[in-house]
Every structure is written in C-alpha cells, then in structure tokens.
Protein backbone atom coordinates (compact mmCIF):
# COMPACT_ATOMS: atom_id res chain seq x y z
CA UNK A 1 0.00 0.00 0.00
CA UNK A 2 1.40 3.29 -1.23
CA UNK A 3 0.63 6.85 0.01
CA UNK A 4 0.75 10.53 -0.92
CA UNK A 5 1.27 11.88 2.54
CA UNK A 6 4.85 13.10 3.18
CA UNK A 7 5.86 10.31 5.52
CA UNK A 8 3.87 7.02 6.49
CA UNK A 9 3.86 4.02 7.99
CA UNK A 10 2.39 0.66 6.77
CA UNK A 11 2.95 -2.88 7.73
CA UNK A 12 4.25 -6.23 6.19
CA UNK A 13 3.95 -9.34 8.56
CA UNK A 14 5.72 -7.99 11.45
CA UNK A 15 7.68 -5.42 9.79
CA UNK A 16 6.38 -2.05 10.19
CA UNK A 17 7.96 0.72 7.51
CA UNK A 18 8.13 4.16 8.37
CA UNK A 19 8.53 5.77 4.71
CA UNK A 20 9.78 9.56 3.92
CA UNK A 21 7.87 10.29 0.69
CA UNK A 22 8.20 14.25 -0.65
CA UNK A 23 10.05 13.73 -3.82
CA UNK A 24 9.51 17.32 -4.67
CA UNK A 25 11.85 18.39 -2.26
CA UNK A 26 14.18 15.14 -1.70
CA UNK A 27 12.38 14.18 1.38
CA UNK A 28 13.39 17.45 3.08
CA UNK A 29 11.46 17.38 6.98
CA UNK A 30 9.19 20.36 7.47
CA UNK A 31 7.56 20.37 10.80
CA UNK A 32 4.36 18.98 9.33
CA UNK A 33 6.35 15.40 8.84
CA UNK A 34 8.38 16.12 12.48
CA UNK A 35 4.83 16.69 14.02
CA UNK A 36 3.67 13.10 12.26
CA UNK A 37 6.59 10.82 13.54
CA UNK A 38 5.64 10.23 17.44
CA UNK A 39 1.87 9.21 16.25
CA UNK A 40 3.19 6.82 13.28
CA UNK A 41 6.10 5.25 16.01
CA UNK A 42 3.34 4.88 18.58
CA UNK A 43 0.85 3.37 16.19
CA UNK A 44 3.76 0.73 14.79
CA UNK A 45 4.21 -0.02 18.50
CA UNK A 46 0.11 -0.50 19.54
CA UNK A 47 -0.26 -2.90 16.57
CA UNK A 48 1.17 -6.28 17.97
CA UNK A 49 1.66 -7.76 15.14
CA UNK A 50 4.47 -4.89 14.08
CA UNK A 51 7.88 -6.20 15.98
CA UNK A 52 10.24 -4.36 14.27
CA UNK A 53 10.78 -0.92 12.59
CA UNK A 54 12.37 0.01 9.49
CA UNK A 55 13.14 4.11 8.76
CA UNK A 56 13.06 4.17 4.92
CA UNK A 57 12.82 6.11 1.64
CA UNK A 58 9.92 5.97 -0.61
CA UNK A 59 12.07 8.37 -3.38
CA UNK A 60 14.69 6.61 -5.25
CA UNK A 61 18.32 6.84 -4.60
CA UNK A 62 17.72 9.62 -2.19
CA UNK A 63 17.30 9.06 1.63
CA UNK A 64 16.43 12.62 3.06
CA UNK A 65 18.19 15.85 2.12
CA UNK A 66 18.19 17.43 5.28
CA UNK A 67 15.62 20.23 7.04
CA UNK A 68 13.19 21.93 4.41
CA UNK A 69 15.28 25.14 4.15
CA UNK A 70 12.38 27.22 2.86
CA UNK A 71 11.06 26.96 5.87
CA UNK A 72 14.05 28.78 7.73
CA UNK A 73 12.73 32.47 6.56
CA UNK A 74 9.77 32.04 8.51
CA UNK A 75 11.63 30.57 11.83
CA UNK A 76 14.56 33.46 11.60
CA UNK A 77 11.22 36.23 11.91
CA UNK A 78 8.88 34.24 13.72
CA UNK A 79 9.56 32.98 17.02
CA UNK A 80 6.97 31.00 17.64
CA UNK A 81 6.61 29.18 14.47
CA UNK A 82 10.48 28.57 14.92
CA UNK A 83 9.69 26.88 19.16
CA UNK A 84 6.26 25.18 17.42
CA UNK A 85 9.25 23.39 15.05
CA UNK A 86 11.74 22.50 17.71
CA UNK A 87 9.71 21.19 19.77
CA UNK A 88 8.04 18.95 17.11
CA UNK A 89 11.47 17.90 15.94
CA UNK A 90 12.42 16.83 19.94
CA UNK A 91 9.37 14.93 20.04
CA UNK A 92 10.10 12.95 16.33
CA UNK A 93 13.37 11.87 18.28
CA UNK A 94 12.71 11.15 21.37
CA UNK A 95 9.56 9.37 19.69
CA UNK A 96 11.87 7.14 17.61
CA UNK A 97 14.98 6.88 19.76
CA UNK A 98 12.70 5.71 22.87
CA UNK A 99 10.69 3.40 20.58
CA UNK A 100 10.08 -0.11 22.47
CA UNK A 101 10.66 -2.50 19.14
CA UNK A 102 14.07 -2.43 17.23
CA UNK A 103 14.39 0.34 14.64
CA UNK A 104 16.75 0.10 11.79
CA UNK A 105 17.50 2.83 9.42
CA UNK A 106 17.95 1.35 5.55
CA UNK A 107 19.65 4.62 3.38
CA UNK A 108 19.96 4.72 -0.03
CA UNK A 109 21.87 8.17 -1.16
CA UNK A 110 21.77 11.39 0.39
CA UNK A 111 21.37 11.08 4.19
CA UNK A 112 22.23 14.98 5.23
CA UNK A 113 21.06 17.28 7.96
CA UNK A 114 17.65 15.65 9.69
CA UNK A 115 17.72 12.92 7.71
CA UNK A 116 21.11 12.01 9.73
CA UNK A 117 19.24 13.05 12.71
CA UNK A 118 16.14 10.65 12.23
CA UNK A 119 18.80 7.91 11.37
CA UNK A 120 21.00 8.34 14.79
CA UNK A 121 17.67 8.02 16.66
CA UNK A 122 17.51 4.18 15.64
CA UNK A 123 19.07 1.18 16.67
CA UNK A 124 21.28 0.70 13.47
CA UNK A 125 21.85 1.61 10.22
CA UNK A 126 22.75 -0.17 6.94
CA UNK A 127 23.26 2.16 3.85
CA UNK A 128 24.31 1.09 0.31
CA UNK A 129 27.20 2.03 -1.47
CA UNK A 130 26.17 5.35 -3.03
CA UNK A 131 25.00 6.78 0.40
CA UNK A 132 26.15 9.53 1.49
CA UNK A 133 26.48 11.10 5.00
CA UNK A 134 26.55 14.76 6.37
CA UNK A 135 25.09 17.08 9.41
CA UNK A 136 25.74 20.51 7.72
CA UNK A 137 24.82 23.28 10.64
CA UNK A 138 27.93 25.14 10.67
CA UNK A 139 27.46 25.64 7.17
CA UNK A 140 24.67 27.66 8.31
CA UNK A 141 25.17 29.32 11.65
CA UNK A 142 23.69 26.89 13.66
CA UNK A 143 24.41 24.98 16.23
CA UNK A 144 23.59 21.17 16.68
CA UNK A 145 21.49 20.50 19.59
CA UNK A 146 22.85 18.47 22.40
CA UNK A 147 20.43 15.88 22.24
CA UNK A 148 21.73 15.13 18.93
CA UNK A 149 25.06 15.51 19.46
CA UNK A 150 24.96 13.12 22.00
CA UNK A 151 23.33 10.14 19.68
CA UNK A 152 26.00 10.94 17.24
CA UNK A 153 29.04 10.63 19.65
CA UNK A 154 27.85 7.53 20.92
CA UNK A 155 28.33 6.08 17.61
CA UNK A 156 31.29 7.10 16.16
CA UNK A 157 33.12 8.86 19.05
CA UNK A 158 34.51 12.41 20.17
CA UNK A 159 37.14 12.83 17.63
CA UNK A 160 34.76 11.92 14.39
CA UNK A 161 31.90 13.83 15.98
CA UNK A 162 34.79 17.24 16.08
CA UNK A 163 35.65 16.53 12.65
CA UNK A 164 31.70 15.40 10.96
CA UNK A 165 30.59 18.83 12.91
CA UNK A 166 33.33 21.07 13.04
CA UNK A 167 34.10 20.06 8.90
CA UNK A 168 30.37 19.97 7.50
CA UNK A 169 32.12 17.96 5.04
CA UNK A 170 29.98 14.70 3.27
CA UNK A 171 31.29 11.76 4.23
CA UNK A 172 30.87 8.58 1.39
CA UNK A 173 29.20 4.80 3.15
CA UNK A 174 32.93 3.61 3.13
CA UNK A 175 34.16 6.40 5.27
CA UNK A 176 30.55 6.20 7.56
CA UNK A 177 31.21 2.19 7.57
CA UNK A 178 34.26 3.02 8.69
CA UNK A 179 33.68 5.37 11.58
CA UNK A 180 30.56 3.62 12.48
CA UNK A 181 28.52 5.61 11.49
CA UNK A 182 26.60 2.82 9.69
CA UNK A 183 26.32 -0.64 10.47
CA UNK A 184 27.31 -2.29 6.88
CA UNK A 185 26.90 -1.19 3.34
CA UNK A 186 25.44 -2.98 0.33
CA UNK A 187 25.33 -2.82 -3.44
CA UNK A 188 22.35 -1.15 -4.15
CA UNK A 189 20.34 -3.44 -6.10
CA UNK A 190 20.66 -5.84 -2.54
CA UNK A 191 20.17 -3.25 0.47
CA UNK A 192 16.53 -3.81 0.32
CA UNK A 193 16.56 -8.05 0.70
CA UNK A 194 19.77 -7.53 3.07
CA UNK A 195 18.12 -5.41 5.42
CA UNK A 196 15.23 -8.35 5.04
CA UNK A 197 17.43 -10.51 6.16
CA UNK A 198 18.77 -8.96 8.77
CA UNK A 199 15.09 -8.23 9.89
CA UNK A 200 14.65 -11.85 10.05
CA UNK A 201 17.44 -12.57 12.31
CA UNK A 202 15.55 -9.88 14.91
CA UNK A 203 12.14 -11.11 14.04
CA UNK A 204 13.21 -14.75 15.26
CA UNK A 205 14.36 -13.91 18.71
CA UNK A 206 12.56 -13.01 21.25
CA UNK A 207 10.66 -9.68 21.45
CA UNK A 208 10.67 -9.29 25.28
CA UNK A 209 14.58 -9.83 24.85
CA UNK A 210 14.86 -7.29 22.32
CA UNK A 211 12.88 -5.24 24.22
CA UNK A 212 14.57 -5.20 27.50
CA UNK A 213 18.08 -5.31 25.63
CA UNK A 214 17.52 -1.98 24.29
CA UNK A 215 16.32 -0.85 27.74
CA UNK A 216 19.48 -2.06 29.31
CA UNK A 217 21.68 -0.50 27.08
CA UNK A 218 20.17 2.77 27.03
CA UNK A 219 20.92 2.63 31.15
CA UNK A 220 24.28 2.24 30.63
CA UNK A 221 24.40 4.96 27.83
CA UNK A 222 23.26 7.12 30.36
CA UNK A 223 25.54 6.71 32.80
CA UNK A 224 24.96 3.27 34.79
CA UNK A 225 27.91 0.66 35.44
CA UNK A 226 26.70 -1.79 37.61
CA UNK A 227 23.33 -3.86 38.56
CA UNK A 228 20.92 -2.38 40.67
CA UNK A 229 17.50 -3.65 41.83
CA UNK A 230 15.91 -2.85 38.35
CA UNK A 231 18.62 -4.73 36.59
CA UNK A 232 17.99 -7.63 39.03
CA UNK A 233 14.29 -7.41 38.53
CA UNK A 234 14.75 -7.31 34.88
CA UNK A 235 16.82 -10.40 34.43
CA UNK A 236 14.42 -12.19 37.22
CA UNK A 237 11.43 -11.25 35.25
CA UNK A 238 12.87 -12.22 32.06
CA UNK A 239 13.97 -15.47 33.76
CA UNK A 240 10.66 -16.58 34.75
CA UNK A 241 8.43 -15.30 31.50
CA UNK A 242 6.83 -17.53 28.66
CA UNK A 243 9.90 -15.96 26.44
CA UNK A 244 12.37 -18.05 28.35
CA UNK A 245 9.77 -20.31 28.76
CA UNK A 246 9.31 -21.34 25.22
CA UNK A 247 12.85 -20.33 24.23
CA UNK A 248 14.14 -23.33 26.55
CA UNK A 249 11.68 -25.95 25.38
CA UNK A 250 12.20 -25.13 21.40
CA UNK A 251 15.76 -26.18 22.18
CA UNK A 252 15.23 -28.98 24.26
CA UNK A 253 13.11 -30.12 21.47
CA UNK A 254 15.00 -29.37 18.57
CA UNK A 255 12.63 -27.14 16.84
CA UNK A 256 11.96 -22.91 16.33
CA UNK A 257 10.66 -21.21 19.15
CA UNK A 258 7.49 -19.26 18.44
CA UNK A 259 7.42 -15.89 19.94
C-alpha cells in the first residue's frame, strides 16, 4: 500500500515501515512530517503484530536531504513558528529513539542534515554504497542540539563527531562504515533483501529480549555501570516469563521457538 502523505507508515507481517515520501523536495522534513513521527512510532508499537521498525525512503536513490530550508525564513522572523518546530522535531526523536521494538534505518543516497538526525535516533543503520552522510549546521550558523550531538558521539566517538561537525564535510558509506557511522553497506540493487534478512534474524528472537536489551543499554548509555534492583528485577522477570519459557523448550526439542 502506497501513500501521498509526506511520511507514512504501513505494515508487512511484522515489519512495520516508516517511509519519507516528498520527492519534490528530496524528502526534506518540514515540521508537518516532524509533528507526524511520534503518532506513526506509537501506532507501529500499539499494533502487535508490528515487531520491528524500518526508517526508509519511498524516493529513489535519495534518503532525506536534510531540514526543508524554505522553511528557515519564517523561523529566523517568527519565534513562535520557529519553538512550534523545535519542539516537534524533539518529540520525532525522542519518539523514535525511545521506541520499544528495534528500529533500523535502511539509506539509499543522500542522508544529510535531519535525515542524519532521524537515522541516529535508531538502533542501526545499513546504507548502500552510493549513500552519502553529512550534518551541515555550521554551514549555516547553527548549532547542533545536544540531544543530537549526543546520539552521534555515541556512535562514532569524540574525535569523528569534532571533525563530521566542526568540517560539514559529506562523508561517502565507506568512510561512515568506517567510523561507524553505519552498520554495513550494500550494493544497491541488494540493500533492500539484506536489510530483510537482517530483519529476520531480529524477528526470530525473542521480542521481550529485544525489548529489554535496548532498555538495558540505554541505562548504561546514560551513565549506569553496575546492577541495581531494576537490573535484578529485569533479568528475574525475564527469567521466569513464557519468552524463556518457550525459548528453553524449542531447544530442548529441537525445533523454532514461536514468539
């Protein structure tokens, strides 16, 4: 099922894709698609049958080309209209970074600005080999918020945050494979059925792993070294649910487990 709105979500099995469709303007983010993100994460996450996420492009060979710059005129003369869009952006990311089910980013070409944004909000990324990568504010003026500076140094580091910031430059998928910036590259004509198939790795395990995994990390992204009593209470839980349950008796008996 296709749509004309901007950016959408529809499902396949237990896939959910979150598509950015404005080939007009290269899938550039206005605040009407930043205001549309927490509602099409939340819905993704309500339907049960949706276990996974996948952030993807509905234009070809062009991912997102950053934050719709005709929009700027407006936010440099009116302040609210300029908060109204902040705000909407902050709640896109927190929306998608704090989603409960995996997320994967699959890019095909330009990945600049917000687009690079949206993509450091999920769990990984896999590009293919004509992506490219960039987050361009000091080209402008600007200043990169902290939230997102913070996803981006926790995947490539301090000194390739300095130099992706401080530069502006575009960076090609070898040189974001590289820095980790991405998770793997592909020929194009395979990112699609790769990205599949890494899907179906995810989609066989089990979701209340997956699930408490990303909690868990995110605890010790923020700070936390050692177990406490929700860490404890976590693994205890986990322990004694029909996940372990089930996961334990499809080995015992040889066969798949059915989450």
């Amino acid at each position: 099922m296709m749509s004309d709105a901007p950016i959408y979500l529809e499902k396949d099995q237990n896939i959910g894709w979150l598509t950015l469709n404005r080939p007009a303007r290269k899938n550039a983010l206005n605040k009407e698609m930043w205001q549309a993100i927490p509602d099409l994460v939340r819905d993704a996450v309500k339907d049960p049958a949706i276990k996974l996420l996948i952030l993807r492009s509905a234009v070809e060979n062009i991912f997102c080309a950053g934050a719709d710059i005709s929009e700027f005129d407006l936010f440099m003369t009116d302040m609210t209209a300029r908060d109204e869009n902040r705000q909407a952006l902050r709640a896109a990311c927190a929306a998608l970074e704090d989603c409960d089910i995996p997320t994967l980013a699959m890019i095909q070409g330009a990945c600049v600005g917000g687009g690079c944004i949206l993509a450091l909000c999920c769990d990984l990324r896999f590009g293919d080999t004509s992506s490219r990568y960039g987050i361009t504010p000091a080209k402008l003026g600007l200043v990169y918020g902290l939230s997102d500076t913070r996803r981006l140094l926790d995947q490539v580091g301090p000194a390739a945050t300095r130099d992706i910031l401080f530069s502006a430059r575009i960076l090609s998928a070898t040189k974001a494979l590289q820095i980790g910036l991405v998770n793997e590259i592909y020929a194009p004509a395979m990112l699609e059925q790769e990205v599949r198939d890494y899907a179906a790795l995810l989609l066989a395990n089990s979701p209340h792993s997956l699930k408490e995994i990303k909690r868990v990390i995110k605890r010790v992204q923020n700070g936390m070294r050692d177990d406490d009593e929700l860490s404890e209470e976590i693994f205890t839980k986990a322990f004694d649910g029909p996940d372990h349950q089930e996961g334990v008796e499809a080995f015992l008996n040889k066969r798949t487990p059915v989450y």
